[in-house]
PDB file of N, CA and C in Angstrom:
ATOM      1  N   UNK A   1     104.336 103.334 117.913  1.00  0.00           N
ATOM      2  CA  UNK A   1     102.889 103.249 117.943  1.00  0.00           C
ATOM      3  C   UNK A   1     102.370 103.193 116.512  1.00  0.00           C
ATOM      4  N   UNK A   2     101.396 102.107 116.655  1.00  0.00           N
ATOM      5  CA  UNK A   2     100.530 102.361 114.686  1.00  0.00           C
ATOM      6  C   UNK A   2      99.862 103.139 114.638  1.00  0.00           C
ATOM      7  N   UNK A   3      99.768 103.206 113.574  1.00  0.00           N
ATOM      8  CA  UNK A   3      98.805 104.757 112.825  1.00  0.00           C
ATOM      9  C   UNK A   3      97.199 103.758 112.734  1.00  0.00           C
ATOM     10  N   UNK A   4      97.168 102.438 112.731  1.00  0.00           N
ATOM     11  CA  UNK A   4      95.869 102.363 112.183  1.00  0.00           C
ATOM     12  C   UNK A   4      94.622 102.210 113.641  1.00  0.00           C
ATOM     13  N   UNK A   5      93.615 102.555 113.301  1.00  0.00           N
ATOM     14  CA  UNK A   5      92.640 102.393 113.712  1.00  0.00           C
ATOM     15  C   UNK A   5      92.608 101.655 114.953  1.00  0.00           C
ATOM     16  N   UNK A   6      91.772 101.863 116.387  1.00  0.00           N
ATOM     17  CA  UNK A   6      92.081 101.022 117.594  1.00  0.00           C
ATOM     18  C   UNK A   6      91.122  99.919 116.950  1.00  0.00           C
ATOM     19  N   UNK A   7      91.208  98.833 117.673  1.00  0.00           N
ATOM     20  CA  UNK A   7      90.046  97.676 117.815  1.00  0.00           C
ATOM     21  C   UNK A   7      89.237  97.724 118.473  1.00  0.00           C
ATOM     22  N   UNK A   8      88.484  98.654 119.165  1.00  0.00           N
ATOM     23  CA  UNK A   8      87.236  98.702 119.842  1.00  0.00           C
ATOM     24  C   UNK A   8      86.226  98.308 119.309  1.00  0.00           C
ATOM     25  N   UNK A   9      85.606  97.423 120.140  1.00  0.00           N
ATOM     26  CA  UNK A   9      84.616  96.588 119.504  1.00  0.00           C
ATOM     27  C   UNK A   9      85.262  94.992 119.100  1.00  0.00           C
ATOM     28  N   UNK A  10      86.378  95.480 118.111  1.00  0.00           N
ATOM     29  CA  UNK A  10      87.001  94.460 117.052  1.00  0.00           C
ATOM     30  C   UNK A  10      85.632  93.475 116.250  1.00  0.00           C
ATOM     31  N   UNK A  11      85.139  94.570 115.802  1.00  0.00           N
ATOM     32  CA  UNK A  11      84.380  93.949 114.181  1.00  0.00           C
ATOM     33  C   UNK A  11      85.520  93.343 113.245  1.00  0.00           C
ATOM     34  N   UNK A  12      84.834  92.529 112.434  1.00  0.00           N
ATOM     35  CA  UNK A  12      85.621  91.543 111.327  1.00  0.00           C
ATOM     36  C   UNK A  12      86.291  92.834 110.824  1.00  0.00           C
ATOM     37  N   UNK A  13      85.972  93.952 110.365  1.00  0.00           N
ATOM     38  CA  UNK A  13      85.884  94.384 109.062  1.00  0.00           C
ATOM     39  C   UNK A  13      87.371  95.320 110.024  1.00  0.00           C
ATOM     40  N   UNK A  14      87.170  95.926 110.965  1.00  0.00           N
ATOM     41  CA  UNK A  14      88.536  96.325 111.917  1.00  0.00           C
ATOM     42  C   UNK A  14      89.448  95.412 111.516  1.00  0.00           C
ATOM     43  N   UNK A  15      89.210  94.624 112.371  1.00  0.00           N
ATOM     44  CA  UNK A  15      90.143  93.401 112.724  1.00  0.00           C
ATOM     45  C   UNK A  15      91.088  93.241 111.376  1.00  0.00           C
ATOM     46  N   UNK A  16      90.399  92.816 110.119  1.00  0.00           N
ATOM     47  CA  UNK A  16      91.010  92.376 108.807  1.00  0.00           C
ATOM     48  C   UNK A  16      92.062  93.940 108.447  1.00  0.00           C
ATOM     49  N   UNK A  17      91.255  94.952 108.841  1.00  0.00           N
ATOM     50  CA  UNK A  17      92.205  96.743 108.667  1.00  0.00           C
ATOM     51  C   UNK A  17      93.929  96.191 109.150  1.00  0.00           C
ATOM     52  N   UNK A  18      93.589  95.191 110.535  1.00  0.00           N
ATOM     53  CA  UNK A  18      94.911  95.666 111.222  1.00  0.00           C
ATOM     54  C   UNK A  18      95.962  93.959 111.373  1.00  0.00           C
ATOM     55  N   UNK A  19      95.187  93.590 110.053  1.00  0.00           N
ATOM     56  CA  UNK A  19      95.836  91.543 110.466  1.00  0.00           C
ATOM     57  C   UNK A  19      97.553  92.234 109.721  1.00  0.00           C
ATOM     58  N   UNK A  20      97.228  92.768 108.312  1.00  0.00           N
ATOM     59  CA  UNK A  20      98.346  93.308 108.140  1.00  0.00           C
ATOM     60  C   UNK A  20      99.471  93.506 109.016  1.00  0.00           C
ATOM     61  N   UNK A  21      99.233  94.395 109.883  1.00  0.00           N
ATOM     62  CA  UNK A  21     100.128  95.368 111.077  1.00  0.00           C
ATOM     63  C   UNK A  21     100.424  94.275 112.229  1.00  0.00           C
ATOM     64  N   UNK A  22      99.559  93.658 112.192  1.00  0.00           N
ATOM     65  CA  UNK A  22      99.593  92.785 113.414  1.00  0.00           C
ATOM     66  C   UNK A  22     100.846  91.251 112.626  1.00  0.00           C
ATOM     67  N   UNK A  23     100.529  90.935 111.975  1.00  0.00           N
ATOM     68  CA  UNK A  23     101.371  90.242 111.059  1.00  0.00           C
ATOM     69  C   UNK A  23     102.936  91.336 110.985  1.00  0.00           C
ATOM     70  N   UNK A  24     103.044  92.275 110.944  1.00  0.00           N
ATOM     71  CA  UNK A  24     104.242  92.780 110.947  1.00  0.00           C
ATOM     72  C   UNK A  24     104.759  93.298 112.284  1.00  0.00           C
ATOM     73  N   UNK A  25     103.856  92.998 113.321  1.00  0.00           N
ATOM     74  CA  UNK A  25     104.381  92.826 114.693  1.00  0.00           C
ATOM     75  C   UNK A  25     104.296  94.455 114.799  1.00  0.00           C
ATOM     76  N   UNK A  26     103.281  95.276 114.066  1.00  0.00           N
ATOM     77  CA  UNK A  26     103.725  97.441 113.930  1.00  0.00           C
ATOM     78  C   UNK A  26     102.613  97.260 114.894  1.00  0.00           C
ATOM     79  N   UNK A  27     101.807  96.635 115.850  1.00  0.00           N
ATOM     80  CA  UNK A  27     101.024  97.093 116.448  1.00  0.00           C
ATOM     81  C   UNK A  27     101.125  97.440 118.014  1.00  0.00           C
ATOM     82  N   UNK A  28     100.209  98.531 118.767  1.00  0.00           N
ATOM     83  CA  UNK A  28     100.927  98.358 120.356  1.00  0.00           C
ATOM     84  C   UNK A  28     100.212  97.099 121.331  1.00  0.00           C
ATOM     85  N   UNK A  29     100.715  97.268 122.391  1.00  0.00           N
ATOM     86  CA  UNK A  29     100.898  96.354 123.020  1.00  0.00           C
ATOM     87  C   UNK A  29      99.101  96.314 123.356  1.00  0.00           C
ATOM     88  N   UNK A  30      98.646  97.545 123.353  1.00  0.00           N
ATOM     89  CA  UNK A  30      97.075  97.116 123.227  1.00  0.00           C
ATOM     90  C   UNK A  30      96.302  96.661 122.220  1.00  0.00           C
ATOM     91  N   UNK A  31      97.022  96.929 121.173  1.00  0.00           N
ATOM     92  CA  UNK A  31      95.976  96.454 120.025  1.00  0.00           C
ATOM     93  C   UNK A  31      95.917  95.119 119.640  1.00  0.00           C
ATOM     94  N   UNK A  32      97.581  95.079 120.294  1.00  0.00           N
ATOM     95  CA  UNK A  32      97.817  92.873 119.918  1.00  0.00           C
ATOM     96  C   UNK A  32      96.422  91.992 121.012  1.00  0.00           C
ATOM     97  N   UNK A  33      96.788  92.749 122.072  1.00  0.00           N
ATOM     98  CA  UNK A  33      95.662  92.531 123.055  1.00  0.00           C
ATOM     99  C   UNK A  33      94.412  91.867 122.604  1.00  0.00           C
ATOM    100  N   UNK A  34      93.762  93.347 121.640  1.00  0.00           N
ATOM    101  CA  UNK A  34      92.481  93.340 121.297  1.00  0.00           C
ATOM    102  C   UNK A  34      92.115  92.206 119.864  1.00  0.00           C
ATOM    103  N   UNK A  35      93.305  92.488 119.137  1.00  0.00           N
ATOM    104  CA  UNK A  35      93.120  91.202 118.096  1.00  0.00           C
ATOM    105  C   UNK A  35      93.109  89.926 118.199  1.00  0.00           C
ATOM    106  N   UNK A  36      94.188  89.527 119.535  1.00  0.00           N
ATOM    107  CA  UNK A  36      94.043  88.347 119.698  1.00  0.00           C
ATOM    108  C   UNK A  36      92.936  88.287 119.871  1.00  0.00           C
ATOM    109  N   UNK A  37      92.371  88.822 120.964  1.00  0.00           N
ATOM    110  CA  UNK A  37      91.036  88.434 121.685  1.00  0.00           C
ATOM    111  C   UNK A  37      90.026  88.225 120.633  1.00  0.00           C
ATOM    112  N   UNK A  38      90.046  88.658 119.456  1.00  0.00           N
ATOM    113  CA  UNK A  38      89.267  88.716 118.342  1.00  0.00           C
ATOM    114  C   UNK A  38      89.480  87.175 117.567  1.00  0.00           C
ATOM    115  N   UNK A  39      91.035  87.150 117.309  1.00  0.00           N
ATOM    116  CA  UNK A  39      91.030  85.926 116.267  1.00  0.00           C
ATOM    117  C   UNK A  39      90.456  84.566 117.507  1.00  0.00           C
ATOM    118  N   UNK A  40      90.671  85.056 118.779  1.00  0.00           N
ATOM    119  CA  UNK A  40      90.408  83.863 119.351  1.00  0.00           C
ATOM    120  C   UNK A  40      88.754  82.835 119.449  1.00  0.00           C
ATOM    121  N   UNK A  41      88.155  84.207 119.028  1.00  0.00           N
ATOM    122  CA  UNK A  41      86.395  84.302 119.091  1.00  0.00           C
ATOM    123  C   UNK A  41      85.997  84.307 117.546  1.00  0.00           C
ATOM    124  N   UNK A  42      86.843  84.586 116.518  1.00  0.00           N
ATOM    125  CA  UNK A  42      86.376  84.120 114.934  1.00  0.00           C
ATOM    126  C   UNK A  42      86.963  83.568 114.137  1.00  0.00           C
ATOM    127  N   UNK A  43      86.564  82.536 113.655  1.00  0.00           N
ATOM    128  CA  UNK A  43      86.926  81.726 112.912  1.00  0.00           C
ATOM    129  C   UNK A  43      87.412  82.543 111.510  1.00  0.00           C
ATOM    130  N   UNK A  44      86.358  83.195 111.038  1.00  0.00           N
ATOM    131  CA  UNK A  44      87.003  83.845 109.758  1.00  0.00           C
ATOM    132  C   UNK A  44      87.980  84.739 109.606  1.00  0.00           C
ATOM    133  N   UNK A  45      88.378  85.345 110.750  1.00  0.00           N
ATOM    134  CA  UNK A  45      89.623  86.442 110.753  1.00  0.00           C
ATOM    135  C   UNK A  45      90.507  85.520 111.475  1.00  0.00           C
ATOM    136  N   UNK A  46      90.161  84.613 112.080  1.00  0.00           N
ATOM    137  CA  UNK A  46      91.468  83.490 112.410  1.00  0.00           C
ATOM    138  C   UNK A  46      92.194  82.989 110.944  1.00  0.00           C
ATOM    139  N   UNK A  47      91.322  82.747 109.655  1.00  0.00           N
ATOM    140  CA  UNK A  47      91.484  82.143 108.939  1.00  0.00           C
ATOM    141  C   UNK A  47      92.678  82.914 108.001  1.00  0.00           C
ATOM    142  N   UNK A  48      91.673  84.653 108.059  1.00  0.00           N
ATOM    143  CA  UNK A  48      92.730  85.495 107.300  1.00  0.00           C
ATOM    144  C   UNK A  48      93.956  85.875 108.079  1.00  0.00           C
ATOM    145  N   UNK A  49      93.793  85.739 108.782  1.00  0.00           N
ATOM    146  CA  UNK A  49      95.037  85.699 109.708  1.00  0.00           C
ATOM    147  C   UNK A  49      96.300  84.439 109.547  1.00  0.00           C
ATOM    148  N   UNK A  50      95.748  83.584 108.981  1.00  0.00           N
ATOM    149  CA  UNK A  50      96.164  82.296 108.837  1.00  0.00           C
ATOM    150  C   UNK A  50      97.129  82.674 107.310  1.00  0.00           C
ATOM    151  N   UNK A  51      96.014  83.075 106.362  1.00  0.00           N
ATOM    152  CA  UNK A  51      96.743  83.159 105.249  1.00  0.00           C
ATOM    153  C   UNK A  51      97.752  84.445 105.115  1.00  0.00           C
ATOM    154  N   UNK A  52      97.498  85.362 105.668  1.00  0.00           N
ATOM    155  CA  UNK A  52      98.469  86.517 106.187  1.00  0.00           C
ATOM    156  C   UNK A  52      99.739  86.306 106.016  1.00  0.00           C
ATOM    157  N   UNK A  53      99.852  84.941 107.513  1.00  0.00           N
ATOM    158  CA  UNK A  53     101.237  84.118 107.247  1.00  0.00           C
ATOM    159  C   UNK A  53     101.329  83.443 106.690  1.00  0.00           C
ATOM    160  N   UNK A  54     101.075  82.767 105.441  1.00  0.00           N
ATOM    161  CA  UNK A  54     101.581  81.837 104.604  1.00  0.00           C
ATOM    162  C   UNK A  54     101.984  82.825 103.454  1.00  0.00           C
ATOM    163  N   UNK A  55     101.658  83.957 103.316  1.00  0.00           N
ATOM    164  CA  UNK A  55     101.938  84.922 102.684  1.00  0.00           C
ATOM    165  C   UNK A  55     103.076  85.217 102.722  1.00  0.00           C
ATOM    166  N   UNK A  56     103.046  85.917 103.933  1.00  0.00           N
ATOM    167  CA  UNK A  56     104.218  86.647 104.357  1.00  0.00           C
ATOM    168  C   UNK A  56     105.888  85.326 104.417  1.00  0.00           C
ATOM    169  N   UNK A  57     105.086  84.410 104.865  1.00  0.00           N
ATOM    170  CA  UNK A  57     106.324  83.387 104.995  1.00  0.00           C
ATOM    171  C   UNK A  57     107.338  82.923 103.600  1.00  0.00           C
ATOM    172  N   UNK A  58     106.116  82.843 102.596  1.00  0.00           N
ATOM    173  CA  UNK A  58     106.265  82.270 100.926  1.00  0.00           C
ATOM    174  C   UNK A  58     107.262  83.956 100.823  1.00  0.00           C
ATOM    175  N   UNK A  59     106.823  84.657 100.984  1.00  0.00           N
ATOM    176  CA  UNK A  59     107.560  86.070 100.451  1.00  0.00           C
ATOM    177  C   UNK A  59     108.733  86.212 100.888  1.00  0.00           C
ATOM    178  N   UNK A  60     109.123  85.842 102.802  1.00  0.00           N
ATOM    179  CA  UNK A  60     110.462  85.649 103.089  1.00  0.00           C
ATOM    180  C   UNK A  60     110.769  84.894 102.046  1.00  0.00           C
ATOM    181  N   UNK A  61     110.572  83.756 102.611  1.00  0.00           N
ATOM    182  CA  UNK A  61     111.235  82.584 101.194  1.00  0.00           C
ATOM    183  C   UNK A  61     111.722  83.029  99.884  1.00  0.00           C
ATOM    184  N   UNK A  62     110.946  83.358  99.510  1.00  0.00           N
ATOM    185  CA  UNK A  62     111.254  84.211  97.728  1.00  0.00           C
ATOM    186  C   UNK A  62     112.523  85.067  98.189  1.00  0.00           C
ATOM    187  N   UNK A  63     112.604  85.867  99.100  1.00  0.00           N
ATOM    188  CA  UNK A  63     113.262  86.997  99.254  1.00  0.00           C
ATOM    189  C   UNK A  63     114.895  86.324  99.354  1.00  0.00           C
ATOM    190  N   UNK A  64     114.632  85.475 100.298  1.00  0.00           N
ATOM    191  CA  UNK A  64     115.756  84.748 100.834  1.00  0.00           C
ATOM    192  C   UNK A  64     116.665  84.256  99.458  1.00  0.00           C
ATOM    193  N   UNK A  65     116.218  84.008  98.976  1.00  0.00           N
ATOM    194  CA  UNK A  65     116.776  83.137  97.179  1.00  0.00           C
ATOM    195  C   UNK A  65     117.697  84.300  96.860  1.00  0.00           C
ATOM    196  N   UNK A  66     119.018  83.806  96.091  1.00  0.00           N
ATOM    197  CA  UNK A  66     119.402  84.700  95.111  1.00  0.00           C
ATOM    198  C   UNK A  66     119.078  85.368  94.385  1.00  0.00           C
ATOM    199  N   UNK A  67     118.876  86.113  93.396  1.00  0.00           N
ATOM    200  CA  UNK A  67     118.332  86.795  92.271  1.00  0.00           C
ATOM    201  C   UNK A  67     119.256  86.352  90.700  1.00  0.00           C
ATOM    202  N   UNK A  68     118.770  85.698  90.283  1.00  0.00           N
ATOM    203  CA  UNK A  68     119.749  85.087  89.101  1.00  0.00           C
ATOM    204  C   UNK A  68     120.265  86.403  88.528  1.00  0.00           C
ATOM    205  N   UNK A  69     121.428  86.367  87.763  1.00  0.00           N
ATOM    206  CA  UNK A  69     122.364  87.101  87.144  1.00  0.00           C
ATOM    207  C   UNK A  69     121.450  87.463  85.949  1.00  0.00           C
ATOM    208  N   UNK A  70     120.577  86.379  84.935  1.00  0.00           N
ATOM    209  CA  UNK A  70     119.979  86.356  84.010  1.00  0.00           C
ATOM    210  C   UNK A  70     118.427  87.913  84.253  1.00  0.00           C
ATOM    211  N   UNK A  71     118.120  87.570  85.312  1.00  0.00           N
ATOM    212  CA  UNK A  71     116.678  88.228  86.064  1.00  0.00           C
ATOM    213  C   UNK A  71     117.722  89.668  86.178  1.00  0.00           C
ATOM    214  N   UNK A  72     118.690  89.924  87.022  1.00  0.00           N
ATOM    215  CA  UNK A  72     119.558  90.983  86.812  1.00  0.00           C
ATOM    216  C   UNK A  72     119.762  92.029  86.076  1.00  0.00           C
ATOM    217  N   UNK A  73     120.156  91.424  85.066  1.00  0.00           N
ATOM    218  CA  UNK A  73     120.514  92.007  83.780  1.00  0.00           C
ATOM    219  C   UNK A  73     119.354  92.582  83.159  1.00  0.00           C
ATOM    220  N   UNK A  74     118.191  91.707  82.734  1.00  0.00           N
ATOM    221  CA  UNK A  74     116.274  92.021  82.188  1.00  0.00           C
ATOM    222  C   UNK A  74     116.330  92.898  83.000  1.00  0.00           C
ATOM    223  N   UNK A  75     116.128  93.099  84.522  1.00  0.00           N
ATOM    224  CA  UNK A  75     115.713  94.312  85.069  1.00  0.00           C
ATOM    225  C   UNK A  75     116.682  95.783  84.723  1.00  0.00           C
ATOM    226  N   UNK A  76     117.714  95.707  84.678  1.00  0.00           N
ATOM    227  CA  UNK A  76     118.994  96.720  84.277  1.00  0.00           C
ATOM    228  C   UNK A  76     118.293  97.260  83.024  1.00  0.00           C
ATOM    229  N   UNK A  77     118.114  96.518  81.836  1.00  0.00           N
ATOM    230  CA  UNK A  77     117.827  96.669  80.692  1.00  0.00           C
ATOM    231  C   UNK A  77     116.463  97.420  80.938  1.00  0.00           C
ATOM    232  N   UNK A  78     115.351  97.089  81.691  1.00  0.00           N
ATOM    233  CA  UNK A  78     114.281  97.584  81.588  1.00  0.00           C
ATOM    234  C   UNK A  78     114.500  99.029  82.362  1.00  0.00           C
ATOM    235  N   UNK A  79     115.054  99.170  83.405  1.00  0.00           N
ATOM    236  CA  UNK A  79     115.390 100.428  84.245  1.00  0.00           C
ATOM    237  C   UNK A  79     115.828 101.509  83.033  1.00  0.00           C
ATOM    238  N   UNK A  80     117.088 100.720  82.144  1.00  0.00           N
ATOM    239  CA  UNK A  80     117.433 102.104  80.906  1.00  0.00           C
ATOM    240  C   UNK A  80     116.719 102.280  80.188  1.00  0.00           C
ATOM    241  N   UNK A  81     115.512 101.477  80.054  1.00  0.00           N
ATOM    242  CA  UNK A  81     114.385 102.280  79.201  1.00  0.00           C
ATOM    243  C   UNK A  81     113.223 103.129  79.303  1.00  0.00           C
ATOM    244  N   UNK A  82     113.481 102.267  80.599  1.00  0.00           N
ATOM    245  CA  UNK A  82     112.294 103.665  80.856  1.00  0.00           C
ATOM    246  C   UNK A  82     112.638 104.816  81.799  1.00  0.00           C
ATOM    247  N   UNK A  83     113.962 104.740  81.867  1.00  0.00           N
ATOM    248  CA  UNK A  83     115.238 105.648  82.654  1.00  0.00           C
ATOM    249  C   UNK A  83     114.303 105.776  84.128  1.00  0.00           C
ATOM    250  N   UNK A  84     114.158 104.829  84.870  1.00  0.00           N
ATOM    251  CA  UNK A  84     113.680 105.237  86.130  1.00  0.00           C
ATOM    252  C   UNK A  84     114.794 104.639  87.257  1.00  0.00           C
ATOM    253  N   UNK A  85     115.778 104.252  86.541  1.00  0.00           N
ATOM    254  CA  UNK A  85     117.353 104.696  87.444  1.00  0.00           C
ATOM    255  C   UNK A  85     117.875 105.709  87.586  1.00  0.00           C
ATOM    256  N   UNK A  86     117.422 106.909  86.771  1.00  0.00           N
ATOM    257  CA  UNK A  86     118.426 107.828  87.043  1.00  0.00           C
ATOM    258  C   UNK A  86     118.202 108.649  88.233  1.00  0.00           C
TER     259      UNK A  86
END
């Protein structure tokens, strides 16, 4: 169950609270309910909803990539300086 806020009502300003959660699929089976019903009736939280996933998708993507050996190493180096590896 999510921690955030129900959608009753589902005002924009709700709705945008829970595109997050709803985008990460953390919501219950009532709240998907209530958002759809929301993005289906507004255009502008359809929209942020829209960019949500192009977000989230570009970020798989990134994630998915290797991490160069070069990027590796810079981060190693930066961890021993400011010792927040240990």
């Amino acid at each position: 169950m999510s921690t955030v806020e129900p959608l009753s009502g589902a005002s924009c300003a709700t709705a945008e609270k829970q595109l997050q959660a709803y985008v990460d699929r953390a919501l219950s089976s009532e709240e998907i309910v209530l958002i759809e019903a929301h993005l289906a009736t507004c255009e502008r939280c359809r929209n942020c909803y829209q960019l949500e996933t192009v977000v989230w998708e570009k970020v798989k993507l990134a994630c998915a990539e290797p991490c160069p050996d070069s990027l590796k190493l810079r981060l190693r180096n930066l961890c021993a300086e400011c010792g927040c590896d240990d």
